[in-house]
N, C-alpha and C. Protein backbone atom coordinates (compact mmCIF):
# COMPACT_ATOMS: atom_id res chain seq x y z
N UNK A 1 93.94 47.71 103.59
CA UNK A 1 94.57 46.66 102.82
C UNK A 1 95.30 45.74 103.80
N UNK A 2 94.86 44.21 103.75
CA UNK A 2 96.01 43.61 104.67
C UNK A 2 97.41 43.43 104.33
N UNK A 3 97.86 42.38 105.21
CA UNK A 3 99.58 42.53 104.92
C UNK A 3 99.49 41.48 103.28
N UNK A 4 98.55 40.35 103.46
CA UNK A 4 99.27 40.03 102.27
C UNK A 4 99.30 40.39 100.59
N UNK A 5 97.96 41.33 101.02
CA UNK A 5 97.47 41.60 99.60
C UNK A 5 98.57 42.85 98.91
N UNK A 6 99.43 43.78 100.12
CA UNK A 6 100.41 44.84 99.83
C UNK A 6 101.35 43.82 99.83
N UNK A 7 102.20 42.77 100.41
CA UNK A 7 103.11 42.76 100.11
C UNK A 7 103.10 41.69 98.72
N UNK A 8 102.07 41.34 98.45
CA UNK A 8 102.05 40.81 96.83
C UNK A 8 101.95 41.89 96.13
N UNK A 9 100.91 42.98 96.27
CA UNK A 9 100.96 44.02 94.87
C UNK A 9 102.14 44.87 94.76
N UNK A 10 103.19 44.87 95.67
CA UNK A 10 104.28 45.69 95.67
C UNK A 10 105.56 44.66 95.42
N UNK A 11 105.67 43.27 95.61
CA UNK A 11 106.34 42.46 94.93
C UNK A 11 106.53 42.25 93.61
N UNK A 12 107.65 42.78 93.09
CA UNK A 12 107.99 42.52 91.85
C UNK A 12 107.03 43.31 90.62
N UNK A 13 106.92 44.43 91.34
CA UNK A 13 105.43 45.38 90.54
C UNK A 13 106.21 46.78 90.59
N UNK A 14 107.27 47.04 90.53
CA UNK A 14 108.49 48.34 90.93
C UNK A 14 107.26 49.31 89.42
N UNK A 15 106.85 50.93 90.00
CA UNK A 15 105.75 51.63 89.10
C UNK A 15 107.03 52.55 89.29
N UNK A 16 107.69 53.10 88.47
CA UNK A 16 108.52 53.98 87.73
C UNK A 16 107.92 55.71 88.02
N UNK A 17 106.78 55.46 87.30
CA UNK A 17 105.92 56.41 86.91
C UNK A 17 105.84 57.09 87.96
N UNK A 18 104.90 56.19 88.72
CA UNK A 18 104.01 56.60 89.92
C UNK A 18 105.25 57.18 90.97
N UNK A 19 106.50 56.01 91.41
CA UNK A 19 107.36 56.48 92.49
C UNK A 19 108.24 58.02 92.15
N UNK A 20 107.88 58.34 90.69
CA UNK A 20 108.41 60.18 90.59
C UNK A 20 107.58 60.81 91.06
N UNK A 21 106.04 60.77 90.31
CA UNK A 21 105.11 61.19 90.67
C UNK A 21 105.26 61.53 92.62
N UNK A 22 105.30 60.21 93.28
CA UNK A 22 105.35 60.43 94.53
C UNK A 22 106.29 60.89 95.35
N UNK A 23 107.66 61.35 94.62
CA UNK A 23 108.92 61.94 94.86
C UNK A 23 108.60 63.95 94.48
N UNK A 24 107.83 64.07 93.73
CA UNK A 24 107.43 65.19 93.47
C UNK A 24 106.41 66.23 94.14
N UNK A 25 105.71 65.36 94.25
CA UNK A 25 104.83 65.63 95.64
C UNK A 25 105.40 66.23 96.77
N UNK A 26 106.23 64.65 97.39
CA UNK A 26 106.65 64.85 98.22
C UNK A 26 108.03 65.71 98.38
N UNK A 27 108.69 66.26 96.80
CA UNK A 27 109.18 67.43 97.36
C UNK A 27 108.99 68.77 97.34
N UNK A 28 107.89 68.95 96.69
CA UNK A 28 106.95 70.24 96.86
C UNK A 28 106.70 70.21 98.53
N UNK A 29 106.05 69.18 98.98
CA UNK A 29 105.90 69.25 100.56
C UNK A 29 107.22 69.57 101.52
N UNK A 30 108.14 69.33 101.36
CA UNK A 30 109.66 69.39 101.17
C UNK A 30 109.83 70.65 101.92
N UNK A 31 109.43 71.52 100.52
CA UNK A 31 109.39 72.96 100.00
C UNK A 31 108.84 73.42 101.17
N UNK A 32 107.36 73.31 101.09
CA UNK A 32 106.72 73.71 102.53
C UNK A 32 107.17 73.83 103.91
N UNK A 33 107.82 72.57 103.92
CA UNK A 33 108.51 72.52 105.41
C UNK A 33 109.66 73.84 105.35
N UNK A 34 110.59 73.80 104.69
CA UNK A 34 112.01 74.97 104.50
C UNK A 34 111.46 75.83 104.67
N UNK A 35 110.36 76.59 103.80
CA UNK A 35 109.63 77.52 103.89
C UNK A 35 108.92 78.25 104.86
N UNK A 36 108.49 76.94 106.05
CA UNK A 36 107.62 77.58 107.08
C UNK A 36 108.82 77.76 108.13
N UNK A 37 109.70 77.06 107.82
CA UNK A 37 110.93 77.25 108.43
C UNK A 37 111.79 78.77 108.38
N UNK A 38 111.52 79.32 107.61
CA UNK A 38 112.59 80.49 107.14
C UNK A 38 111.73 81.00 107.92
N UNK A 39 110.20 81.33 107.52
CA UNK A 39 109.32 82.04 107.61
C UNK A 39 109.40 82.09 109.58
N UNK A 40 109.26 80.92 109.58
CA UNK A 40 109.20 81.16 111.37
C UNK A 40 110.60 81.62 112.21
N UNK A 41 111.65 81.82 111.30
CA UNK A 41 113.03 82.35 111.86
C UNK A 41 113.75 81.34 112.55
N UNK A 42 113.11 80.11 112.28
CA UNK A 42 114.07 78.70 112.53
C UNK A 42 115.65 78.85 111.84
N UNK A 43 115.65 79.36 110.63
CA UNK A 43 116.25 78.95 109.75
C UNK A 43 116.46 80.18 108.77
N UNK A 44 117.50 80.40 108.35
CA UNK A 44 117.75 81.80 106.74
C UNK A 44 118.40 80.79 105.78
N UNK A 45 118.20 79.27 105.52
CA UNK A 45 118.21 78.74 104.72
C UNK A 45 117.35 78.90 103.60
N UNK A 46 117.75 79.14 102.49
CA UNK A 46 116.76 79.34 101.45
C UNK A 46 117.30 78.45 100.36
N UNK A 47 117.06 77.38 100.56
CA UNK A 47 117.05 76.07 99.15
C UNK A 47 117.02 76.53 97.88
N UNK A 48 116.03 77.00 97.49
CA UNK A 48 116.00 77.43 96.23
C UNK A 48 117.15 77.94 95.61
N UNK A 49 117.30 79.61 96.25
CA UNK A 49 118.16 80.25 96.16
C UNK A 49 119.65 79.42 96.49
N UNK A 50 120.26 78.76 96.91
CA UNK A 50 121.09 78.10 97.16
C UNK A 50 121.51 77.18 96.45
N UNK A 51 120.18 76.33 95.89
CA UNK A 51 120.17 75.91 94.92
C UNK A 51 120.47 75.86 93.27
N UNK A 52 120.23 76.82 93.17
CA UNK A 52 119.94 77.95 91.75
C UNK A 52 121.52 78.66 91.57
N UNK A 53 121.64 79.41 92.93
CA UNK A 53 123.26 79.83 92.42
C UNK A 53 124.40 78.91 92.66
N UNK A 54 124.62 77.70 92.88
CA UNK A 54 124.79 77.15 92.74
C UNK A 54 125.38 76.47 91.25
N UNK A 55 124.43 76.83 90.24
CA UNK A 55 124.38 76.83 88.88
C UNK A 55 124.90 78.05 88.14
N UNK A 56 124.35 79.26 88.55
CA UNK A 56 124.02 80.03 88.02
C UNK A 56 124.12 81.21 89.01
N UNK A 57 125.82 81.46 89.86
CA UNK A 57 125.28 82.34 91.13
C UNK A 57 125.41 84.26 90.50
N UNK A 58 125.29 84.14 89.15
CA UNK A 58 125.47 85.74 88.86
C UNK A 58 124.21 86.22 88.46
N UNK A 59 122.60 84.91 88.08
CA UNK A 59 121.67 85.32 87.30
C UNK A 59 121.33 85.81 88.38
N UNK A 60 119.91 86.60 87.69
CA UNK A 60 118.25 87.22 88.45
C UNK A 60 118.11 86.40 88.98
N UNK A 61 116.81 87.08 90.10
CA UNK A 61 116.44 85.91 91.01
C UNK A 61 115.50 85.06 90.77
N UNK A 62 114.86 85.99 89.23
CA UNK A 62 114.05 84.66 88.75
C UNK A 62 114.57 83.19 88.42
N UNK A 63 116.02 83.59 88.05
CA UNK A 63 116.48 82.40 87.17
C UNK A 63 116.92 81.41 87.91
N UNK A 64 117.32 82.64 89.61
CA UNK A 64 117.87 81.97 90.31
C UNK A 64 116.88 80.50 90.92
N UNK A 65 115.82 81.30 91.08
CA UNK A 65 115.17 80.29 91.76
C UNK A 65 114.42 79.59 90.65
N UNK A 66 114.36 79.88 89.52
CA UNK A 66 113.78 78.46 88.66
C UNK A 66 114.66 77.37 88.38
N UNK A 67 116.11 77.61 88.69
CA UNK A 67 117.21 76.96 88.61
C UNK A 67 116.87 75.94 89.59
N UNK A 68 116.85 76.62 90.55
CA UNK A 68 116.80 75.96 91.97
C UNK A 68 115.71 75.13 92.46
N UNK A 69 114.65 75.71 91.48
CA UNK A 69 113.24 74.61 91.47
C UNK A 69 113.18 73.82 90.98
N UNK A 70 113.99 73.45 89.45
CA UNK A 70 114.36 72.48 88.18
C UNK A 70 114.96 71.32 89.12
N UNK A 71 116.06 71.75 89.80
CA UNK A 71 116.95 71.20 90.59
C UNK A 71 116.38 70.14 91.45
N UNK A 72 115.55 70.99 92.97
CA UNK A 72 115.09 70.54 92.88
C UNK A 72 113.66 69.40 93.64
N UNK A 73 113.07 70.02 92.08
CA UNK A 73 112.25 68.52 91.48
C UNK A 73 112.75 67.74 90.75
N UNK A 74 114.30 67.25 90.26
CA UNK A 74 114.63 66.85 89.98
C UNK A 74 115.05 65.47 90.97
N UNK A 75 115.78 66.34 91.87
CA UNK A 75 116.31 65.65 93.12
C UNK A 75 115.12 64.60 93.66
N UNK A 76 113.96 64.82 93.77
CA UNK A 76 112.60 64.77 94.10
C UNK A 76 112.20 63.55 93.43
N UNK A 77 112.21 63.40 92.15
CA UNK A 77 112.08 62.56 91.59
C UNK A 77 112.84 61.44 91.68
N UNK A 78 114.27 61.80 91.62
CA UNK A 78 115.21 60.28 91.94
C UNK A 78 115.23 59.85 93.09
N UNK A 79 114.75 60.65 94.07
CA UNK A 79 114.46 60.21 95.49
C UNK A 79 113.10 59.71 95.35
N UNK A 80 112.39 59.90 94.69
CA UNK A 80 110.78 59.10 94.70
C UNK A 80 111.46 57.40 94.21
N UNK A 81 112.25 57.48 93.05
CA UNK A 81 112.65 56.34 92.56
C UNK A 81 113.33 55.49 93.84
N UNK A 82 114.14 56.17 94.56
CA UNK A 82 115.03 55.93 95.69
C UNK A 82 114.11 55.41 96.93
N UNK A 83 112.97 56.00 97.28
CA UNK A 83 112.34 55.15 98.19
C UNK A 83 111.34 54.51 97.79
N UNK A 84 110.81 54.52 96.76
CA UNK A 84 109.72 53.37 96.22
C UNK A 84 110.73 51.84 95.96
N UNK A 85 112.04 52.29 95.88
CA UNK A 85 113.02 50.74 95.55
C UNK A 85 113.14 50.53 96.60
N UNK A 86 113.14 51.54 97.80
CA UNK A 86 113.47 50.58 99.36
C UNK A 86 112.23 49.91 100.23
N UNK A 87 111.23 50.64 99.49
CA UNK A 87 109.53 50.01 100.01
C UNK A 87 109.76 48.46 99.30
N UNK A 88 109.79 48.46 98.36
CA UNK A 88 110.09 46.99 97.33
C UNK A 88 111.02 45.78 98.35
N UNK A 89 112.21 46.74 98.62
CA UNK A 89 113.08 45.89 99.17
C UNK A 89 112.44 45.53 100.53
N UNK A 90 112.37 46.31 101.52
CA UNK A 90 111.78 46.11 102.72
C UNK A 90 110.47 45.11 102.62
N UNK A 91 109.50 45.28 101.72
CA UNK A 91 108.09 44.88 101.63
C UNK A 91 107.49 44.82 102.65
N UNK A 92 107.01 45.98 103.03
CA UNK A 92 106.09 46.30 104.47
C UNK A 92 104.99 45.30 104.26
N UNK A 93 104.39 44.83 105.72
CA UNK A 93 103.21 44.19 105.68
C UNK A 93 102.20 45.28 105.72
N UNK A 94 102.16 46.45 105.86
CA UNK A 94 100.92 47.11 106.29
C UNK A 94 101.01 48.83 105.25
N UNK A 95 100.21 49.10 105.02
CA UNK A 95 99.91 50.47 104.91
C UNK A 95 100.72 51.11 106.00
N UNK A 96 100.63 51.09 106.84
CA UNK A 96 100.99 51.68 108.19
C UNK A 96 102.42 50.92 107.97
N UNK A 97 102.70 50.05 108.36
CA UNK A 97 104.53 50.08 108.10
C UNK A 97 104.87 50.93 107.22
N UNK A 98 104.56 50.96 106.07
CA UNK A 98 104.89 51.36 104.98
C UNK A 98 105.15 53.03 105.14
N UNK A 99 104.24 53.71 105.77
CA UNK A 99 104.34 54.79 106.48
C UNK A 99 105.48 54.98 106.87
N UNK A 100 105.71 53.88 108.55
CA UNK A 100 106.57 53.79 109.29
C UNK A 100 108.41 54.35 108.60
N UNK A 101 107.91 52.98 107.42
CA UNK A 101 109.00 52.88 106.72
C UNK A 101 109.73 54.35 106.11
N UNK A 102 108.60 54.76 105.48
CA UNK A 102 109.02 56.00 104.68
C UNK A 102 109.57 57.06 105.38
N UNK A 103 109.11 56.95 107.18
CA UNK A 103 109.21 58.16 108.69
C UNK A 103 111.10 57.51 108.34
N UNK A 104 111.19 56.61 108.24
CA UNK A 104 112.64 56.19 108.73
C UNK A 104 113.24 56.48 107.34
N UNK A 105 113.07 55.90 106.37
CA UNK A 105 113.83 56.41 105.07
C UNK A 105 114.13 57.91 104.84
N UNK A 106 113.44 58.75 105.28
CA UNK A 106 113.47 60.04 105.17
C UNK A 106 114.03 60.91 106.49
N UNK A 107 114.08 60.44 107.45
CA UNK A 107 114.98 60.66 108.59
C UNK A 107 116.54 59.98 108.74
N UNK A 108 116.73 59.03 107.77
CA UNK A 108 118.45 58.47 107.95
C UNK A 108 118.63 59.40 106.60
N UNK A 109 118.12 59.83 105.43
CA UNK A 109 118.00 61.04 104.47
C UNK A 109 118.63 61.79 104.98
N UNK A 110 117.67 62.59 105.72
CA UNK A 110 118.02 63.80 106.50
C UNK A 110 119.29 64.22 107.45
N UNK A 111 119.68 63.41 107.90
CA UNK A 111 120.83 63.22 108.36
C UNK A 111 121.65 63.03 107.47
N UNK A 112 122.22 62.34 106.70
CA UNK A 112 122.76 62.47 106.18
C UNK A 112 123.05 63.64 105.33
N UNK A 113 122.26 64.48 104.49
CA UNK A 113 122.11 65.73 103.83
C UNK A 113 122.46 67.23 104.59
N UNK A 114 122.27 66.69 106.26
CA UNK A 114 122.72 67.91 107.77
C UNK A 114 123.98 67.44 107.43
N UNK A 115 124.60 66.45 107.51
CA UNK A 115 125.86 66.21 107.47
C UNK A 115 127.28 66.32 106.39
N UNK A 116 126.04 65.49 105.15
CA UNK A 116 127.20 66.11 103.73
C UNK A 116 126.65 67.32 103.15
N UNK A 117 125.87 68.05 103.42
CA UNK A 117 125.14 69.22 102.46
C UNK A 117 126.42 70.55 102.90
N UNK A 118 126.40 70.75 104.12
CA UNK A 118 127.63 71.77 104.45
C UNK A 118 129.48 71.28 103.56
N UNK A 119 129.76 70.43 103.94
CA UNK A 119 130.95 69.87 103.07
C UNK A 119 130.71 70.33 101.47
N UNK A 120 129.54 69.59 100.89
CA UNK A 120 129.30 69.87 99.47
C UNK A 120 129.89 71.43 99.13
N UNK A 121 128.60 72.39 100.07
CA UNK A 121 128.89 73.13 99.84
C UNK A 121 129.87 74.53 100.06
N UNK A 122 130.77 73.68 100.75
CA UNK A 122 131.65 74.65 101.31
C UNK A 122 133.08 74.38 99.73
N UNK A 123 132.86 73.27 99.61
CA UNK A 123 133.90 73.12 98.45
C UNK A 123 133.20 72.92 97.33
N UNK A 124 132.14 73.14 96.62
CA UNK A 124 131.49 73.46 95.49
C UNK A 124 130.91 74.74 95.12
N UNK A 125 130.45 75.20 96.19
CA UNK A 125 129.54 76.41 96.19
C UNK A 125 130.28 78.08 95.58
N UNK A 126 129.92 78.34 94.63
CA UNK A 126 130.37 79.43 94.16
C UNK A 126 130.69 81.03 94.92
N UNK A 127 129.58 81.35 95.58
CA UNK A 127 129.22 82.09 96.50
C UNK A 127 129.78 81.98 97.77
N UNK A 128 129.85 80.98 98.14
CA UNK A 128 130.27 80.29 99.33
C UNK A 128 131.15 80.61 99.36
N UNK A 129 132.24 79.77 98.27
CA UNK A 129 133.77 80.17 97.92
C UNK A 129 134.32 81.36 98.18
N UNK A 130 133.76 82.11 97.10
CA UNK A 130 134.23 83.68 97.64
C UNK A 130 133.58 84.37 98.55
N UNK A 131 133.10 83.77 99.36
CA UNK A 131 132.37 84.89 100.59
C UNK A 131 130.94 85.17 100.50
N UNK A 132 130.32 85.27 99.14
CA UNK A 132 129.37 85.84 99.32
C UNK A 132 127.97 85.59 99.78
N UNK A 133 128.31 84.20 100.38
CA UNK A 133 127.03 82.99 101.00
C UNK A 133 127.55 83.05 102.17
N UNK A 134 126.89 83.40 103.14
CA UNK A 134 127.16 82.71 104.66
C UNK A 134 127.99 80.98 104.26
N UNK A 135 128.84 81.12 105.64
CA UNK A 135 129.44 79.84 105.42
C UNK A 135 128.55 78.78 106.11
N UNK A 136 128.23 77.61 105.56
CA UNK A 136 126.83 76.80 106.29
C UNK A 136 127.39 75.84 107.72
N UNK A 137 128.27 75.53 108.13
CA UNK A 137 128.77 75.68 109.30
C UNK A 137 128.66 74.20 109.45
N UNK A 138 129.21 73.33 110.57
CA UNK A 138 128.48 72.29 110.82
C UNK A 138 126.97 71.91 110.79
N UNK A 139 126.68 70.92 110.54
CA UNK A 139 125.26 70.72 109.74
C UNK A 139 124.45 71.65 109.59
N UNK A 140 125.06 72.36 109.43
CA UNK A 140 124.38 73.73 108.35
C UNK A 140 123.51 74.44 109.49
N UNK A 141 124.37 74.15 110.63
CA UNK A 141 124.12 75.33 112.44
C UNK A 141 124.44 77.08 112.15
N UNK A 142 125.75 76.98 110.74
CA UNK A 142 125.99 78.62 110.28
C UNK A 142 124.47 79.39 109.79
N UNK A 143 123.34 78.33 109.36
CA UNK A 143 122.46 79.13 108.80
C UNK A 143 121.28 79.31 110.07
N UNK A 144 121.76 78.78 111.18
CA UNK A 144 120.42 78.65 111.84
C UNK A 144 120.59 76.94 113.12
N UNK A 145 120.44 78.09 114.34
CA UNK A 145 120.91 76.68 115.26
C UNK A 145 119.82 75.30 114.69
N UNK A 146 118.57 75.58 114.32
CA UNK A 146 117.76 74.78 114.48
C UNK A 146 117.68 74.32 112.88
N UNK A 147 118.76 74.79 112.18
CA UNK A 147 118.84 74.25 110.97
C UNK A 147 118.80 72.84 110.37
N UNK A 148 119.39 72.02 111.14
CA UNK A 148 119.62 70.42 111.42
C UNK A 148 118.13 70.20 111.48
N UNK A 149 117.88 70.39 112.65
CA UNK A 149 116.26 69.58 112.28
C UNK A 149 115.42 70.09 111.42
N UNK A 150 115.27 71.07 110.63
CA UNK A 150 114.56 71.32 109.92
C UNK A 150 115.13 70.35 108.99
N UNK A 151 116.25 70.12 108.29
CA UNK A 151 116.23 69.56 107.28
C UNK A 151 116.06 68.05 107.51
N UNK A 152 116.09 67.41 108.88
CA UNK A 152 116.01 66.11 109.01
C UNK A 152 113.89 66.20 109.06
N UNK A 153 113.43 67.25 109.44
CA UNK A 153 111.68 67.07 109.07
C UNK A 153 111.45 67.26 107.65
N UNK A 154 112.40 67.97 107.67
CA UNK A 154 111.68 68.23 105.88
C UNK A 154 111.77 66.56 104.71
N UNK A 155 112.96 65.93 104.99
CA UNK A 155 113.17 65.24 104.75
C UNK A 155 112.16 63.90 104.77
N UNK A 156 112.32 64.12 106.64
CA UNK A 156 111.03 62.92 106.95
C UNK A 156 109.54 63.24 106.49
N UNK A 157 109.40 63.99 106.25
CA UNK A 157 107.64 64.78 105.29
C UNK A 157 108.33 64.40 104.33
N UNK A 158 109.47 64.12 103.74
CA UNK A 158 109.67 63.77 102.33
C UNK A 158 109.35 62.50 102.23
N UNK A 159 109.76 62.00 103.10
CA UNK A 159 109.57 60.31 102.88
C UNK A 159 107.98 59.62 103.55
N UNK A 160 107.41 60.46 104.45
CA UNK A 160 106.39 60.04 104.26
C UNK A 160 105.15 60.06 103.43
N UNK A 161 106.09 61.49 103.03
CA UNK A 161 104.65 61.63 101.79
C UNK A 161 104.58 60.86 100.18
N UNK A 162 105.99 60.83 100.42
CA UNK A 162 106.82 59.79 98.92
C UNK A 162 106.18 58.54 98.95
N UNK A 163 106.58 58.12 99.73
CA UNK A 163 106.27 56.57 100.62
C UNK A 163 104.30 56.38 100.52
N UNK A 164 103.77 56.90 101.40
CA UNK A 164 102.18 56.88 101.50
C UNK A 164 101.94 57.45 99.75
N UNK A 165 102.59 58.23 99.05
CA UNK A 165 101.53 57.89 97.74
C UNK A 165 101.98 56.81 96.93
N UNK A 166 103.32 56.76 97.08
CA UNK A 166 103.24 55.10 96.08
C UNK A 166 103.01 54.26 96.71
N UNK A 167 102.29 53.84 97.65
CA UNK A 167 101.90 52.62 98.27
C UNK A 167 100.27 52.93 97.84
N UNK A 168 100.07 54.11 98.33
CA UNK A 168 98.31 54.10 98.07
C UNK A 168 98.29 54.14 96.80
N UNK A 169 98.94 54.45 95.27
CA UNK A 169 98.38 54.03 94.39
C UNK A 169 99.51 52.93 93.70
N UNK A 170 100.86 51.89 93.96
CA UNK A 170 101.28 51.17 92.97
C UNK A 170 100.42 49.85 93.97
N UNK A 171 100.38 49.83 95.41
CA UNK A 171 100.07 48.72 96.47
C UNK A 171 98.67 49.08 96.02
């Protein structure tokens, strides 16, 4: 697609639909990243679970983690809304910017979330509170030195994958 034919079909064409759709995706992929993360001993962050009690830190672990999955794809979705409005704003000339774009939307994300996600949860967190969560430390280094970048990749796979499907189907 050239530059002008994307930055007309994405001008003033904001797809609702589609940018959850592509927030959902992309936080199932999300998922993947944390996941291969725990799994490879990067990280004893477990989102879900963290997530879930959070809500609900006395249920099963089913509930725990459907809590924590509700959550979120929830999150997922308003972040699909959240970078399909900054593709709009920006109006990449290219497929490939647009990419670009989404590598960067989802990496100043990520940082940010290393940075306020420990705060959140040091004064929200139920578990936390009374002890029974590891304390998440500066950017969340208590769960895992290499914790920080995992969540700044997971993030950036968030935004590129958010980003590349609402461009390939609202552009």
């Amino acid at each position: 697609m050239n530059a002008a034919t994307l930055a007309s079909s994405l001008a003033g064409n904001f797809e609702p639909a589609t940018a959850i759709w592509a927030g959902l995706v992309g936080a199932a992929v999300m998922l993947a990243v944390i996941y291969m993360g725990m799994a490879s001993g990067m990280t004893s962050m477990n989102l879900l679970r963290t997530l879930g009690t959070m809500a609900v830190p006395k249920a099963s672990n089913p509930v725990v983690y459907g809590v924590g999955l509700m959550v979120h794809l929830m999150m997922g979705a308003v972040f699909g809304l959240v970078h399909a409005g900054l593709l709009h704003a920006v109006d990449p000339g290219s497929d490939g910017a647009a990419a670009g774009y989404g590598l960067l939307f989802g990496g100043i994300h990520g940082v940010i979330v290393a940075v306020m996600m420990p705060i959140m949860l040091t004064m929200m967190h139920p578990l936390v509170r009374s002890g029974d969560m590891a304390a998440p430390g500066v950017a969340m280094t208590g769960l895992g030195k290499m914790t920080p970048m995992g969540i700044a990749m997971a993030h950036v796979a968030f935004g590129l994958v958010a980003g590349a499907i609402y461009v390939a189907v609202a552009g």
